[in-house]
Protein backbone atom coordinates (compact mmCIF):
# COMPACT_ATOMS: atom_id res chain seq x y z
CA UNK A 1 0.00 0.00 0.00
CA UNK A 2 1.26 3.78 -0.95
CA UNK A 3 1.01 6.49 1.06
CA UNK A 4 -1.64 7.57 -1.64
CA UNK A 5 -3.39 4.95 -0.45
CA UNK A 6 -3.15 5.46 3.29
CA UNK A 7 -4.46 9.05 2.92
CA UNK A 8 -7.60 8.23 0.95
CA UNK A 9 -8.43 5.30 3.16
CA UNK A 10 -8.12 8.20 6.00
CA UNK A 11 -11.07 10.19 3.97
CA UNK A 12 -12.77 7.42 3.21
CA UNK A 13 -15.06 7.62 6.29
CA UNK A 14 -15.61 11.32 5.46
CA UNK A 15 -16.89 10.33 1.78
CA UNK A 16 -19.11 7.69 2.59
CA UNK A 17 -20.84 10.24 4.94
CA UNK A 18 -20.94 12.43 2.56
CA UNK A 19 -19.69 14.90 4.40
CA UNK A 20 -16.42 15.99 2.86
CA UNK A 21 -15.69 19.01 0.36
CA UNK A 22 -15.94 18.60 -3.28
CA UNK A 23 -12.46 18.25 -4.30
CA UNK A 24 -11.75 15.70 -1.65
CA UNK A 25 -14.67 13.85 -3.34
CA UNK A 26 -13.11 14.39 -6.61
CA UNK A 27 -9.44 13.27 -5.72
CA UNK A 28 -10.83 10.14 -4.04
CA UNK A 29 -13.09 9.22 -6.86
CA UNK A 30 -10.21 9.59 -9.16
CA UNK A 31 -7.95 7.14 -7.35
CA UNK A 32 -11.02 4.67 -6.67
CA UNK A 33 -11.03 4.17 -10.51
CA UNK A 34 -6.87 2.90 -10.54
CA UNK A 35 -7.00 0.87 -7.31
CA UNK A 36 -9.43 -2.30 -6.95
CA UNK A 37 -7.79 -2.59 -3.68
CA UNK A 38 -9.13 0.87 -2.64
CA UNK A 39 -12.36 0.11 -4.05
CA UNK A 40 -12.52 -2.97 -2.67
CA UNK A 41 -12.40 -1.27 1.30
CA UNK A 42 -14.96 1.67 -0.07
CA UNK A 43 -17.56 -1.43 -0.14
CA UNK A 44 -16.93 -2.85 2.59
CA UNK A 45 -16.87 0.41 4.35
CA UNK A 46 -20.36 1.16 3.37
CA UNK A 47 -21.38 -2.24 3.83
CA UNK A 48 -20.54 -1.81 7.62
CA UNK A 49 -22.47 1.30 7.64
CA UNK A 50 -25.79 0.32 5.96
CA UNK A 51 -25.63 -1.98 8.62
CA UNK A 52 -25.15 0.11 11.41
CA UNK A 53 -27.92 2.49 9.68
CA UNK A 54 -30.25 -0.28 9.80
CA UNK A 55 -29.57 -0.89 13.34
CA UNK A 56 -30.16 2.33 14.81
CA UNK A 57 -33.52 2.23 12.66
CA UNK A 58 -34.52 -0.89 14.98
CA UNK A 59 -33.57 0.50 17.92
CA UNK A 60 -35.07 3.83 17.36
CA UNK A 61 -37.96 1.65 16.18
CA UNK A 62 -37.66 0.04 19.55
CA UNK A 63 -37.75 2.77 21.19
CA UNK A 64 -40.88 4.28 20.46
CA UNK A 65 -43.09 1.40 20.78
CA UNK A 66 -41.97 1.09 24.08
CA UNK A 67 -42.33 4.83 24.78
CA UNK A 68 -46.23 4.29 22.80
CA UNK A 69 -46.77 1.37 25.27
CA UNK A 70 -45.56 3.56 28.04
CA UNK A 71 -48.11 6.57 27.07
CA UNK A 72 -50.36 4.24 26.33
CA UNK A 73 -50.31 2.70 29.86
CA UNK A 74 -49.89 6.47 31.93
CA UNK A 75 -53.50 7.15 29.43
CA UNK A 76 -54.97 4.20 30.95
CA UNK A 77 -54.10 4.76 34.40
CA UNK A 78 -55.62 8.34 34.12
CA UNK A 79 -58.34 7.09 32.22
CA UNK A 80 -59.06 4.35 35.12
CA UNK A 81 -58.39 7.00 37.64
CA UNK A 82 -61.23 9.47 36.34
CA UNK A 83 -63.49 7.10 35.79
CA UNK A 84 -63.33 5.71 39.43
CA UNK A 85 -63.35 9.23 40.71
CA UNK A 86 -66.77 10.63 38.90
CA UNK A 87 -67.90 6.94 40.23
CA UNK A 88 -67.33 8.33 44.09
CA UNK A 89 -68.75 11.46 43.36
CA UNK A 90 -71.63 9.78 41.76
CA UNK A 91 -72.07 7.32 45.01
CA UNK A 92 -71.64 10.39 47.19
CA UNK A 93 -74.43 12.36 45.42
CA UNK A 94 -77.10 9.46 45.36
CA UNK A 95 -75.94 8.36 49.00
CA UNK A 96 -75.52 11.80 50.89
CA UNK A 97 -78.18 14.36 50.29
CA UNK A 98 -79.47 17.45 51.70
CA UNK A 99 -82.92 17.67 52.66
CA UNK A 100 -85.01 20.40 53.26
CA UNK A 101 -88.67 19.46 54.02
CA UNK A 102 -91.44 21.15 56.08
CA UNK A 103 -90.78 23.76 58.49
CA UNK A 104 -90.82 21.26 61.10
CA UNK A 105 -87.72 19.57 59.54
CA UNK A 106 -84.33 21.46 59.77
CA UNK A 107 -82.11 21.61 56.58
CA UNK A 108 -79.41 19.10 57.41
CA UNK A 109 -77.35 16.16 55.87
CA UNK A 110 -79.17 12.70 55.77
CA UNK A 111 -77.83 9.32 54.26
CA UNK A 112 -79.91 7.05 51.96
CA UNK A 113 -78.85 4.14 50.18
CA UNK A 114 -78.51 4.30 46.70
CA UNK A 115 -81.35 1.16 46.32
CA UNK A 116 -83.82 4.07 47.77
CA UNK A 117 -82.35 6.51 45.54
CA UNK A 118 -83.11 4.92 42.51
CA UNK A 119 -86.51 3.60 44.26
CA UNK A 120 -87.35 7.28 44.70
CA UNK A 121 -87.21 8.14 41.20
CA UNK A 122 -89.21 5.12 39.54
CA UNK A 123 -92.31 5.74 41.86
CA UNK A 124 -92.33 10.07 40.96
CA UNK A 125 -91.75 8.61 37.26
CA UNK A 126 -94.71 6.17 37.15
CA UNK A 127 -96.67 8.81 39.30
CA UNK A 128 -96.25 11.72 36.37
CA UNK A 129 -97.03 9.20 34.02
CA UNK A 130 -100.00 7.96 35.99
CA UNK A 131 -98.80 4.50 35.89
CA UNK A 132 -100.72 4.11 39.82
CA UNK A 133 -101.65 0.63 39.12
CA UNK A 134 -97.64 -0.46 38.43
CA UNK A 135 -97.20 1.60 41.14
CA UNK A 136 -99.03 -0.19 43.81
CA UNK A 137 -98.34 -3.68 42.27
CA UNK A 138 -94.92 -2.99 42.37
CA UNK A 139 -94.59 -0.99 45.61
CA UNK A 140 -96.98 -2.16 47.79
CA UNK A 141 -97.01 -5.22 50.28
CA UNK A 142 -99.97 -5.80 52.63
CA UNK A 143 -98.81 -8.79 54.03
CA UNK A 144 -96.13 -6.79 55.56
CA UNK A 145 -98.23 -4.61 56.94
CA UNK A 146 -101.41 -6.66 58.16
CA UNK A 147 -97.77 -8.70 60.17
CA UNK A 148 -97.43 -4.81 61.16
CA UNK A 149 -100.84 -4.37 62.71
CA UNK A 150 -100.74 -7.74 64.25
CA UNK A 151 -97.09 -6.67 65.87
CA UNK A 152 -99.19 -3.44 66.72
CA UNK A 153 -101.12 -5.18 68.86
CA UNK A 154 -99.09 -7.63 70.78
CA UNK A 155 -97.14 -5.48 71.80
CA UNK A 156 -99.69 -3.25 73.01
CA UNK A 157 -101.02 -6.09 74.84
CA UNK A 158 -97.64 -7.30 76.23
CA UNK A 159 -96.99 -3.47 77.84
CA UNK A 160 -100.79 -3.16 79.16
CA UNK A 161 -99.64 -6.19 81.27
CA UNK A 162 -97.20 -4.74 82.78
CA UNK A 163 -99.18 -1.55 83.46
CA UNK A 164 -100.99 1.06 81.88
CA UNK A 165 -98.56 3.75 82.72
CA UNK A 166 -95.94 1.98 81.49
CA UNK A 167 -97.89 1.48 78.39
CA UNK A 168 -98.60 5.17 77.55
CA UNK A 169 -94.82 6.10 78.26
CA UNK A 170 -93.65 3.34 75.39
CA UNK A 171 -96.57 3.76 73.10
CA UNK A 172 -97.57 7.02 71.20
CA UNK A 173 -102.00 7.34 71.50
CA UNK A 174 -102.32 3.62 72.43
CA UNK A 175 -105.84 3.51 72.23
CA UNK A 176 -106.48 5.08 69.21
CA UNK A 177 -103.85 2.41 67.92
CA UNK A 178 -105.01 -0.60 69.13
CA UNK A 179 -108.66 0.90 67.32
CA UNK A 180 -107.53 1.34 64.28
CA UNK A 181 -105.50 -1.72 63.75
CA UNK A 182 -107.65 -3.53 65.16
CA UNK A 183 -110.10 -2.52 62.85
CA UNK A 184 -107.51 -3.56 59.91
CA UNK A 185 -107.26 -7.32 60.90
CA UNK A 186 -111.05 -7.52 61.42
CA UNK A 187 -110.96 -7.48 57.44
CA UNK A 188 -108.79 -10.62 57.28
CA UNK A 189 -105.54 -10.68 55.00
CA UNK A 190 -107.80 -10.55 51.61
CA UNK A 191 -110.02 -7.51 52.54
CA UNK A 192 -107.17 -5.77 54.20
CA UNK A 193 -105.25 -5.54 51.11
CA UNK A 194 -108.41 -4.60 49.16
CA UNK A 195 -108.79 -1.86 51.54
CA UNK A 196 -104.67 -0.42 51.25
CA UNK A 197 -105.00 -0.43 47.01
CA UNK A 198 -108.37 0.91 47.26
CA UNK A 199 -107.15 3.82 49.60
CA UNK A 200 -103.92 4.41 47.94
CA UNK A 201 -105.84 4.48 44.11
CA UNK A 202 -108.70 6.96 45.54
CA UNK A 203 -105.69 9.14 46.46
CA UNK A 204 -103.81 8.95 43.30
CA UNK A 205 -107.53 9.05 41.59
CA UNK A 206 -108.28 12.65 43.02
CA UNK A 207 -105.36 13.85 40.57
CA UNK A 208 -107.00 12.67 37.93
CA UNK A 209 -110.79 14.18 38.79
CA UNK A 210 -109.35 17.41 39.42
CA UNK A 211 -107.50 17.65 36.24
CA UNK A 212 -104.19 17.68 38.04
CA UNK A 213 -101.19 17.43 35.88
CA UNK A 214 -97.93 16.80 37.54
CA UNK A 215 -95.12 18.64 35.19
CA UNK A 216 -92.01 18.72 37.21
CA UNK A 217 -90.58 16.76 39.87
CA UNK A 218 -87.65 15.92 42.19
CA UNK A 219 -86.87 13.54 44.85
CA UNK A 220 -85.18 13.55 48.28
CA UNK A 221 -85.09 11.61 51.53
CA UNK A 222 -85.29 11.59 55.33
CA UNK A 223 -85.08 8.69 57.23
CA UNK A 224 -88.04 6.66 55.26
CA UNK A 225 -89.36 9.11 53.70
CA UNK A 226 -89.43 10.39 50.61
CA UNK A 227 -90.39 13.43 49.66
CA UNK A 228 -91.27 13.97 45.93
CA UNK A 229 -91.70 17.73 45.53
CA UNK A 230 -93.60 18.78 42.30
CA UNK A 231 -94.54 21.72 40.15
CA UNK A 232 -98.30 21.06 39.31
CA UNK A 233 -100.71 22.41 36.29
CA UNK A 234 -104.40 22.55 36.46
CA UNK A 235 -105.96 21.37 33.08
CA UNK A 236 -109.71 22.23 33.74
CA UNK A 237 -109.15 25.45 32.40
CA UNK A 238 -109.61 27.55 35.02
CA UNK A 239 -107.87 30.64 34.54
CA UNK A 240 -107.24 31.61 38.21
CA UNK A 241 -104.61 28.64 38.45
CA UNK A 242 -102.98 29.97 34.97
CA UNK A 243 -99.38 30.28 36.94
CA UNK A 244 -99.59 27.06 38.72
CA UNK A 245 -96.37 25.92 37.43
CA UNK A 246 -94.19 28.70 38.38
CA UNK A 247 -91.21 27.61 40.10
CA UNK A 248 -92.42 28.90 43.24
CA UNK A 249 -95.57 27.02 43.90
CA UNK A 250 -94.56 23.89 45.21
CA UNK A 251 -96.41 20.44 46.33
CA UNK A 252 -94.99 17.86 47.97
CA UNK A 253 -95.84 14.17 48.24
CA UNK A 254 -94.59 12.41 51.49
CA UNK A 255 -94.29 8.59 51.01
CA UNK A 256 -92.81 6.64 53.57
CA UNK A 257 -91.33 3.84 52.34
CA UNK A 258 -90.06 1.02 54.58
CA UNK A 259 -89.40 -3.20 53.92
CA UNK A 260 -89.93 -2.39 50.71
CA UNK A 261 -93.38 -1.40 51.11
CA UNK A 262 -95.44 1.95 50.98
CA UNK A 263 -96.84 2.50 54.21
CA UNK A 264 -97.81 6.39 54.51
CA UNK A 265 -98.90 8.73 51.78
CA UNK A 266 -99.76 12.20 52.44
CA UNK A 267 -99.48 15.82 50.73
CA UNK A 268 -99.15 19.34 51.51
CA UNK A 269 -98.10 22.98 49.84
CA UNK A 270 -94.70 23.41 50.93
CA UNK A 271 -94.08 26.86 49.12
CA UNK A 272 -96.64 29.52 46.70
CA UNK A 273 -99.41 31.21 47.75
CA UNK A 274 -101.03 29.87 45.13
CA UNK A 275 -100.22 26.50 45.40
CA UNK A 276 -101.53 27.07 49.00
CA UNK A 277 -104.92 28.11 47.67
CA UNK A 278 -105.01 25.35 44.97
CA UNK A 279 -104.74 22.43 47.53
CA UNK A 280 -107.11 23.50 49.94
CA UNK A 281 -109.92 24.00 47.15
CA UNK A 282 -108.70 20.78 45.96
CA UNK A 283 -108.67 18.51 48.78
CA UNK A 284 -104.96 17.17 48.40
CA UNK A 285 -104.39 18.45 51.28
CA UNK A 286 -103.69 17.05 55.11
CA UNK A 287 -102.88 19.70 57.47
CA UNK A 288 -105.45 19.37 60.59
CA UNK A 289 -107.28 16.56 58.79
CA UNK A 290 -108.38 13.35 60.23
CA UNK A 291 -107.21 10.31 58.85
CA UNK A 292 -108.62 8.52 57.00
CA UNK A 293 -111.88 11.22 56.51
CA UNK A 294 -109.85 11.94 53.10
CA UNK A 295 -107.43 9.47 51.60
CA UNK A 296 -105.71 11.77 49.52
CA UNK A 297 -104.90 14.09 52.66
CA UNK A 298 -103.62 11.33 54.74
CA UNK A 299 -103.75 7.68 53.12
CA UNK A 300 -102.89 5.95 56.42
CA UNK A 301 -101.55 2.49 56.29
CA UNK A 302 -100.20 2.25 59.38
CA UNK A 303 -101.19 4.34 61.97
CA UNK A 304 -99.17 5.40 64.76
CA UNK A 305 -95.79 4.19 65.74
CA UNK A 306 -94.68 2.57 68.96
CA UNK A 307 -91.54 3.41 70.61
């Protein structure tokens, strides 16, 4: 090998790179076409390089699928994350929820399970549809509360035994108790449950004769009771109830719902002057009204509680 040789070997690098100056290009191109030797090393040369290019092409091809896969995996996570997140706030909002009902209930926080929640809204539903007949089927056991009445009155019995003061401390108007269900089981299981649908349709029946529409609604809970508070509109065409529907006329439905089973329905005015007026020239209401002298007022089921 010549030192002519040696030199261009040196640049050799630099020309298969492409990276050296035009007359160096020229000069080595000249000598590639007298020395097979030379020529020889330039292939080899960028042999070795096409290999290394391909190379770095795999890795860098390597490298960003495992950087996708990475991203990929962080989206997921976040994804997962959110998701679980708008599924606490979701449980928190149909488990924890502020009630403000009559003036004799204070605004505060109450828990209900979200099987109520979602109970609460079927039963407005099918009662703005006037679906009452799905309603009851679906909503109302009187086997569980005929087993009430009969409860009702053992127990009575059992603290009467041990003395009637005793009794009136534990029990809330025993007598009038003891009357009324009394008066329930002297129907027998089959005419006891004639009498709860009967009483619970006559109420949701007095909508209907007085051309009640119910427009709005929304639902909330206190203890067992749900209160279902509506925006009504009189259809009979009476202009003097025109405004009904304004936001601030209010009714509310009280159900209480307990085992699965209606066991109290009642209604009142809870906000609107003219909602006020409306239900008292309607009958839906139950303020100073005994029950069961209108079933809409007050459709009692169970009467009285015993503590």
């Amino acid at each position: 090998m010549n030192q002519h040789c040696e030199v261009i070997r040196d640049l050799m690098p630099l020309y298969v790179d492409q990276i050296c100056s035009e007359d160096t290009c020229i000069l080595i191109e000249n000598h590639l076409r007298e020395c097979p030797q030379c020529r020889e090393i330039l292939e080899n040369l960028r042999y070795s390089s096409q290999e290394v290019s391909e190379e770095r092409i795999k890795e860098t091809e390597l490298a960003r699928r495992i950087m996708k896969k990475a991203r990929r995996k962080v989206w997921l996570r976040s994804i997962t994350a959110l998701v679980l997140t708008l599924l606490i706030v979701c449980f928190a909002v149909l488990t924890i929820n502020e009630i403000a009902a009559r003036n004799t209930f204070p605004r505060r926080w109450s828990y209900t399970g979200i099987d109520m929640q979602i109970t609460a809204g079927k039963i407005a539903k099918l009662l703005k549809n006037g679906e009452t007949e799905q309603l009851l089927d679906t909503y109302l056991d009187t086997d569980v509360l005929y087993r009430q009445h009969q409860s009702v009155v053992q127990r009575l019995d059992a603290a009467e035994s041990e003395g009637t003061d005793k009794a009136y401390n534990q029990i809330v108007k025993p007598e009038e108790i003891r009357i009324y269900s009394e008066n329930m089981l002297a129907m027998g299981e089959d005419g006891y449950a004639a009498f709860c649908r009967q009483t619970l349709q006559q109420a949701f029946d007095l909508f209907t004769e007085e051309n009640i529409v119910i427009t709005k609604y929304n639902t909330s809970m206190q203890d067992n009771n749900l209160y279902i508070s509506m925006q009504l509109r009189d259809d009979s065409g009476d202009t003097a109830y025109a405004d009904l529907d304004h936001k601030e006329n209010i009714y509310v439905l009280c159900i209480e719902y307990e085992q699965g089973t209606i066991q109290d329905i009642s209604g009142y005015a809870q906000s609107g002057e003219l909602m006020k007026r409306f239900v008292k020239e309607k009958g839906i209401g139950f303020e100073d009204v005994p029950a069961p002298a209108n079933p809409w007022r007050h459709a009692y089921i169970v009467s009285g509680i015993i503590y």
